[in-house]
C-alpha atoms as a PDB file:
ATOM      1  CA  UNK A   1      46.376  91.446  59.952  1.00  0.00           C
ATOM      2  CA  UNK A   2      47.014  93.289  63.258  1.00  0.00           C
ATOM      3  CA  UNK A   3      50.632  94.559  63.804  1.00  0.00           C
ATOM      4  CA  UNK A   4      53.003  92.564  65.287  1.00  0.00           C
ATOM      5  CA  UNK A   5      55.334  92.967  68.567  1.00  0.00           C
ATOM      6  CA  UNK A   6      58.828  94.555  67.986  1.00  0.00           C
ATOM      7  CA  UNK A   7      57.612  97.145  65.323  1.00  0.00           C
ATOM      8  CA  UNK A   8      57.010 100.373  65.284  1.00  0.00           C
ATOM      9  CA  UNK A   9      53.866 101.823  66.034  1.00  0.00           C
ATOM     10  CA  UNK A  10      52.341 103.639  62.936  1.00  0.00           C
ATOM     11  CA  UNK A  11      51.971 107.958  64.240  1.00  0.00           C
ATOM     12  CA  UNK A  12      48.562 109.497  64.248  1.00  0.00           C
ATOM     13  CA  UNK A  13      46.595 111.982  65.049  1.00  0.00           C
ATOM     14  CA  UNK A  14      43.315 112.440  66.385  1.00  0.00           C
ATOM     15  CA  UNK A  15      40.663 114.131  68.424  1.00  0.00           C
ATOM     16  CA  UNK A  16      40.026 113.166  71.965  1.00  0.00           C
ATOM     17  CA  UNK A  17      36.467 113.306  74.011  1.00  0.00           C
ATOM     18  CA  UNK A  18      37.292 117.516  74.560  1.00  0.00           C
ATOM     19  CA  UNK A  19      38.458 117.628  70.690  1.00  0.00           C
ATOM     20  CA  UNK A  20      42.036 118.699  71.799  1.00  0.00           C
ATOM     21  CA  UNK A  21      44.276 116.999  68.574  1.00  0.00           C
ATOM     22  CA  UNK A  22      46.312 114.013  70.391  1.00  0.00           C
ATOM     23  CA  UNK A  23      49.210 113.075  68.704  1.00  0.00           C
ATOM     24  CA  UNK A  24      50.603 109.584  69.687  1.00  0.00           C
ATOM     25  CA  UNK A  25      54.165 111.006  68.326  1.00  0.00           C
ATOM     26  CA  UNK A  26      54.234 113.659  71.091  1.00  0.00           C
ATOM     27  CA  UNK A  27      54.980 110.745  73.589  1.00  0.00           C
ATOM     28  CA  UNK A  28      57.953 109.254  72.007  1.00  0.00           C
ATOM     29  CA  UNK A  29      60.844 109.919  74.569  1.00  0.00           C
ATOM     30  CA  UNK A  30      58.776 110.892  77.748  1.00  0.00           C
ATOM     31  CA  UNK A  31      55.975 107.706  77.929  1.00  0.00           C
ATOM     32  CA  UNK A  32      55.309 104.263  76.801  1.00  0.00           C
ATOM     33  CA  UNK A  33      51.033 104.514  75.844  1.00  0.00           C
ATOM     34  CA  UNK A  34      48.651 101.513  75.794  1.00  0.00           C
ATOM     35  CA  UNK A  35      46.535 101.977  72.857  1.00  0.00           C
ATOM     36  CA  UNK A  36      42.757  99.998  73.837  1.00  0.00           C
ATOM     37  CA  UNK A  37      40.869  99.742  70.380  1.00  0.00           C
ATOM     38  CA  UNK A  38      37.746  98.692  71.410  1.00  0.00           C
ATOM     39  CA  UNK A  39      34.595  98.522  69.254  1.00  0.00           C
ATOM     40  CA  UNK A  40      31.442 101.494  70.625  1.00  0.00           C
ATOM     41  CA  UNK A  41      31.214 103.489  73.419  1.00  0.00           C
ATOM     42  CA  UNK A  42      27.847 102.866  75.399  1.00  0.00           C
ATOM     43  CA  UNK A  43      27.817  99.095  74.186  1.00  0.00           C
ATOM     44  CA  UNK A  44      27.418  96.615  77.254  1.00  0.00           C
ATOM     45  CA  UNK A  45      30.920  94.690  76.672  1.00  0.00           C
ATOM     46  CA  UNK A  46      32.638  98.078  76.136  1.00  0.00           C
ATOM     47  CA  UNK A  47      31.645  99.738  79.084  1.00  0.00           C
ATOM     48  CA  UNK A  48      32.367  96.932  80.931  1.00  0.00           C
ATOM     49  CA  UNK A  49      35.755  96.525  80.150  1.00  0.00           C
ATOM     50  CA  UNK A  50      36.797 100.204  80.220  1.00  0.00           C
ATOM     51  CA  UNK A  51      35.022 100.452  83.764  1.00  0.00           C
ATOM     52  CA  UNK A  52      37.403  97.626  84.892  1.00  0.00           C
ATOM     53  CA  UNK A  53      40.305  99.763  83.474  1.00  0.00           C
ATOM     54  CA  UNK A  54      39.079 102.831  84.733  1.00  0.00           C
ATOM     55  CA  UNK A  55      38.726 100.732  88.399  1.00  0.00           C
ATOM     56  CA  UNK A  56      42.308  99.441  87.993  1.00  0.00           C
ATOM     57  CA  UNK A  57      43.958 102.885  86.174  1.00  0.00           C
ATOM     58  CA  UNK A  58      46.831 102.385  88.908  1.00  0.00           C
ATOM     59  CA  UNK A  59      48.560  99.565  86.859  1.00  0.00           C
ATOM     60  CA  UNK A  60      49.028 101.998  84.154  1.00  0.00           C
ATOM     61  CA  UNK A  61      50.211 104.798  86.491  1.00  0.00           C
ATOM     62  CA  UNK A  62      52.046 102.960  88.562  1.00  0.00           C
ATOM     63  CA  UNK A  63      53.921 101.546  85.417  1.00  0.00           C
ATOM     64  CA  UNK A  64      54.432 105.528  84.093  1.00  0.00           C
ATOM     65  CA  UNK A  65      52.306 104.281  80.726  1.00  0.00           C
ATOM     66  CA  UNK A  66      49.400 106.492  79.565  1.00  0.00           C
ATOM     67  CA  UNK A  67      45.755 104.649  78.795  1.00  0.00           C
ATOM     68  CA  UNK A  68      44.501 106.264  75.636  1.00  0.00           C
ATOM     69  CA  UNK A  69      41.504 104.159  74.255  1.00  0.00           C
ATOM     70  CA  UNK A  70      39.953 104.564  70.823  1.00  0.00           C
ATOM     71  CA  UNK A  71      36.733 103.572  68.457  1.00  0.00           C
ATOM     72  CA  UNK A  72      35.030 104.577  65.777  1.00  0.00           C
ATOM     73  CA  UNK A  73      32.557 106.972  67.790  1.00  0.00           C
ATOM     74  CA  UNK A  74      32.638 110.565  67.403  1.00  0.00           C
ATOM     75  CA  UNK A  75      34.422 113.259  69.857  1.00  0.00           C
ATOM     76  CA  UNK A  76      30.805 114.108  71.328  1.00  0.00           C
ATOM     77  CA  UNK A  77      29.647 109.772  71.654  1.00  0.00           C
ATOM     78  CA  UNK A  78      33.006 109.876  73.724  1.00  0.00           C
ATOM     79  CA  UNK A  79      33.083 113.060  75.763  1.00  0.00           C
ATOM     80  CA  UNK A  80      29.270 111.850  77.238  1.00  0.00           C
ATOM     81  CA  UNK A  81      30.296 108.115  77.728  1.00  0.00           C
ATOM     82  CA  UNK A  82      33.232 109.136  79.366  1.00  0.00           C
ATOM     83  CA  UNK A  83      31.422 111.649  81.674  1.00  0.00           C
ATOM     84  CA  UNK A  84      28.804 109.118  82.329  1.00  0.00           C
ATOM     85  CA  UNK A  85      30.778 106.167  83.129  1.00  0.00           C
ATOM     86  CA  UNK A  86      33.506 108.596  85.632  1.00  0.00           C
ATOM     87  CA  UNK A  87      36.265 107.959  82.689  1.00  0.00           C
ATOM     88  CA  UNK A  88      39.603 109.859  84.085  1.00  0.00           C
ATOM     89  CA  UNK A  89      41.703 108.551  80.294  1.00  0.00           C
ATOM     90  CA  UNK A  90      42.111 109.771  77.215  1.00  0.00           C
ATOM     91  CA  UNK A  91      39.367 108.279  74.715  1.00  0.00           C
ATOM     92  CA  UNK A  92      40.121 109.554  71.400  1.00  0.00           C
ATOM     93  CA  UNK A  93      38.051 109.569  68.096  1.00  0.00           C
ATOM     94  CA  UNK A  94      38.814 107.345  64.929  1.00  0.00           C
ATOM     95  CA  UNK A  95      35.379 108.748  63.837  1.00  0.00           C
ATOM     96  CA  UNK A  96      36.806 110.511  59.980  1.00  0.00           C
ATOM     97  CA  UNK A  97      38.215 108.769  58.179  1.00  0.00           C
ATOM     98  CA  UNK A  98      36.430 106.453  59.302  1.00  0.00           C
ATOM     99  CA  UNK A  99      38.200 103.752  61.417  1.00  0.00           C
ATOM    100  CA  UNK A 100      41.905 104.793  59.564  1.00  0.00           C
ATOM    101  CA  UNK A 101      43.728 104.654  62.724  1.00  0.00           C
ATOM    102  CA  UNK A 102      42.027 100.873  63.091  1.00  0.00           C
ATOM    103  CA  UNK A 103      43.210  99.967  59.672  1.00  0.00           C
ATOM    104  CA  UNK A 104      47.009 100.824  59.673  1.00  0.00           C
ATOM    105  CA  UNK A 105      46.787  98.819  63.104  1.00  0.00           C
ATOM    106  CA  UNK A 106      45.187  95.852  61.317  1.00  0.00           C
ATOM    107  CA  UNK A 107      42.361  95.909  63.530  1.00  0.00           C
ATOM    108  CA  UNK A 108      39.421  97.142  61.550  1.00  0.00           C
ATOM    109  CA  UNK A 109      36.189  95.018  60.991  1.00  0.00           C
ATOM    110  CA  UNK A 110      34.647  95.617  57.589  1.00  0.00           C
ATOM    111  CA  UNK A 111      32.152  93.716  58.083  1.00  0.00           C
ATOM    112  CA  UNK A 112      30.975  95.537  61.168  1.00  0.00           C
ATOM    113  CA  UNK A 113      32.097  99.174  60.700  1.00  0.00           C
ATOM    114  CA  UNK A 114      34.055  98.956  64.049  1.00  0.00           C
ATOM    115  CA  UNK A 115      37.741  97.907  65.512  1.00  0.00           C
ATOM    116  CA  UNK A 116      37.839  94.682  67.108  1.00  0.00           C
ATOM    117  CA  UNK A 117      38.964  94.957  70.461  1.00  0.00           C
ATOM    118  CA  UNK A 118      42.412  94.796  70.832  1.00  0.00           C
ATOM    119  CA  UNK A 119      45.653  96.406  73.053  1.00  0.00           C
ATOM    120  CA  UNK A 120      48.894  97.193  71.759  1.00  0.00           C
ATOM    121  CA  UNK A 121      51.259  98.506  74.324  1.00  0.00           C
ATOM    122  CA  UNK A 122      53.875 101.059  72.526  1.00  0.00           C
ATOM    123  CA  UNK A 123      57.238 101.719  74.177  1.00  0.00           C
ATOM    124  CA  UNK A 124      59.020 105.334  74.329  1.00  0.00           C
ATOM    125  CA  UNK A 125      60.999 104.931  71.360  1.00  0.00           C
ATOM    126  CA  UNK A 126      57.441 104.032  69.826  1.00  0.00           C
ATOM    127  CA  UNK A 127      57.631 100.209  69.448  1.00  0.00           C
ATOM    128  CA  UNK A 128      55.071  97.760  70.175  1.00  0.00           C
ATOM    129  CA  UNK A 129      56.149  95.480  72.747  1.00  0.00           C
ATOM    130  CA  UNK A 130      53.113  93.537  73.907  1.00  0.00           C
ATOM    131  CA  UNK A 131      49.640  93.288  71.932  1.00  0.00           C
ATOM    132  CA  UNK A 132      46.505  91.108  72.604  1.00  0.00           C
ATOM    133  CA  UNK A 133      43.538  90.727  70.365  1.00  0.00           C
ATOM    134  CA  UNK A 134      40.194  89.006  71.533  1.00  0.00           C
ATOM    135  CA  UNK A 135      37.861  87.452  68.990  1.00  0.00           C
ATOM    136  CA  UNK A 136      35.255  89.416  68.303  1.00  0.00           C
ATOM    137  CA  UNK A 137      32.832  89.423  71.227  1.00  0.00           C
ATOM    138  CA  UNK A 138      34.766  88.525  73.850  1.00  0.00           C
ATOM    139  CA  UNK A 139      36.330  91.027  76.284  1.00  0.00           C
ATOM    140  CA  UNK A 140      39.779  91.634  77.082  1.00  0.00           C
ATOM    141  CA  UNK A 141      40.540  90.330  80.930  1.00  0.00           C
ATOM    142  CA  UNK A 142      42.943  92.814  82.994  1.00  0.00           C
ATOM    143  CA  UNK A 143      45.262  89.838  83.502  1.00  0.00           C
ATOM    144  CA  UNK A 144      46.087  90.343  79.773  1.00  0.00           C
ATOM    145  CA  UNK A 145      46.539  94.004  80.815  1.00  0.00           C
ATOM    146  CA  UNK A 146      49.040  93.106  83.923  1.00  0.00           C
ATOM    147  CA  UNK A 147      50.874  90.513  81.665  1.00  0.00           C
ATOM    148  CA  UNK A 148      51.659  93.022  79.011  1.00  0.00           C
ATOM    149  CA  UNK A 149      52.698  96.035  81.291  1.00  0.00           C
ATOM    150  CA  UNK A 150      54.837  93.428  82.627  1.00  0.00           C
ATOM    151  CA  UNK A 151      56.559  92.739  79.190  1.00  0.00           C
ATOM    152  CA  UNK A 152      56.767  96.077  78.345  1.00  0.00           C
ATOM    153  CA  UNK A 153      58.363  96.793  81.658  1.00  0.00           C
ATOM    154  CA  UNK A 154      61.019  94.046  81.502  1.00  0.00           C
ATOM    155  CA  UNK A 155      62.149  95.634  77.760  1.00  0.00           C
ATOM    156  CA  UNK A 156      65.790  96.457  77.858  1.00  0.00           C
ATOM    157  CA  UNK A 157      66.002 100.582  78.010  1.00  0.00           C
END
């Protein structure tokens, strides 16, 4: 069961595409994060929907809130794909163990070894205040992506 809105994101650690240790703690305070769990790099679905994000990486700026995505797929999958594909946002490693980071979000598919794709949208005092999950298969549209940066935005500071 994927987390629900209003609670606090669970902390973590993990290695991005460079294998610099990213700590989701570290921007409690200074930035609200959008956290895109999305199944494998270099999969047709997945690199079209992180192109689209990567084409529209102004909504998160604009809104101060820092794109982090995350799969399964190891530091060196993610540092290619992301140098491939022109990827300018953190993409960060829930390679060992495997898929942990997907589990304590409730997102994990046993069945396929992957996260299901799904956004949760984590203010600075590390809550979730928007999420959207897709059933497997079917791609997250950035309308979803505008309506939560809108929620998060109209949270009461």
């Amino acid at each position: 069961m994927a987390l629900e809105n209003d609670t606090r994101a669970p902390d973590f650690a993990l290695h991005n595409q460079f294998g610099e240790l990213i700590q989701l703690g570290s921007f409690r305070g200074k930035r609200a994060v959008a956290l895109v769990f999305f199944p494998l790099a270099f999969s047709g679905r997945c690199t079209s929907e992180l192109c689209e994000l990567r084409d529209n990486l102004a909504l998160f700026q604009d809104a101060d809130v820092e794109l982090i995505g995350i799969s399964v797929d190891s530091k060196f999958t993610l540092r290619a794909w992301a140098e491939q594909e022109g990827y300018d946002f953190t993409l960060l490693a829930d390679f060992w163990p495997h898929g942990q980071v997907s589990k304590e979000y409730g997102v994990f598919l046993p069945e396929t070894g992957f996260a299901n794709r799904a956004t949760f949208l984590i203010d600075t005092d590390g809550i979730i205040r928007a999420s959207f999950i897709t059933a497997p298969g079917e791609v997250r549209p950035l309308a979803a992506y505008r309506a939560a940066l809108d929620q998060l935005q109209r949270q009461p500071v």
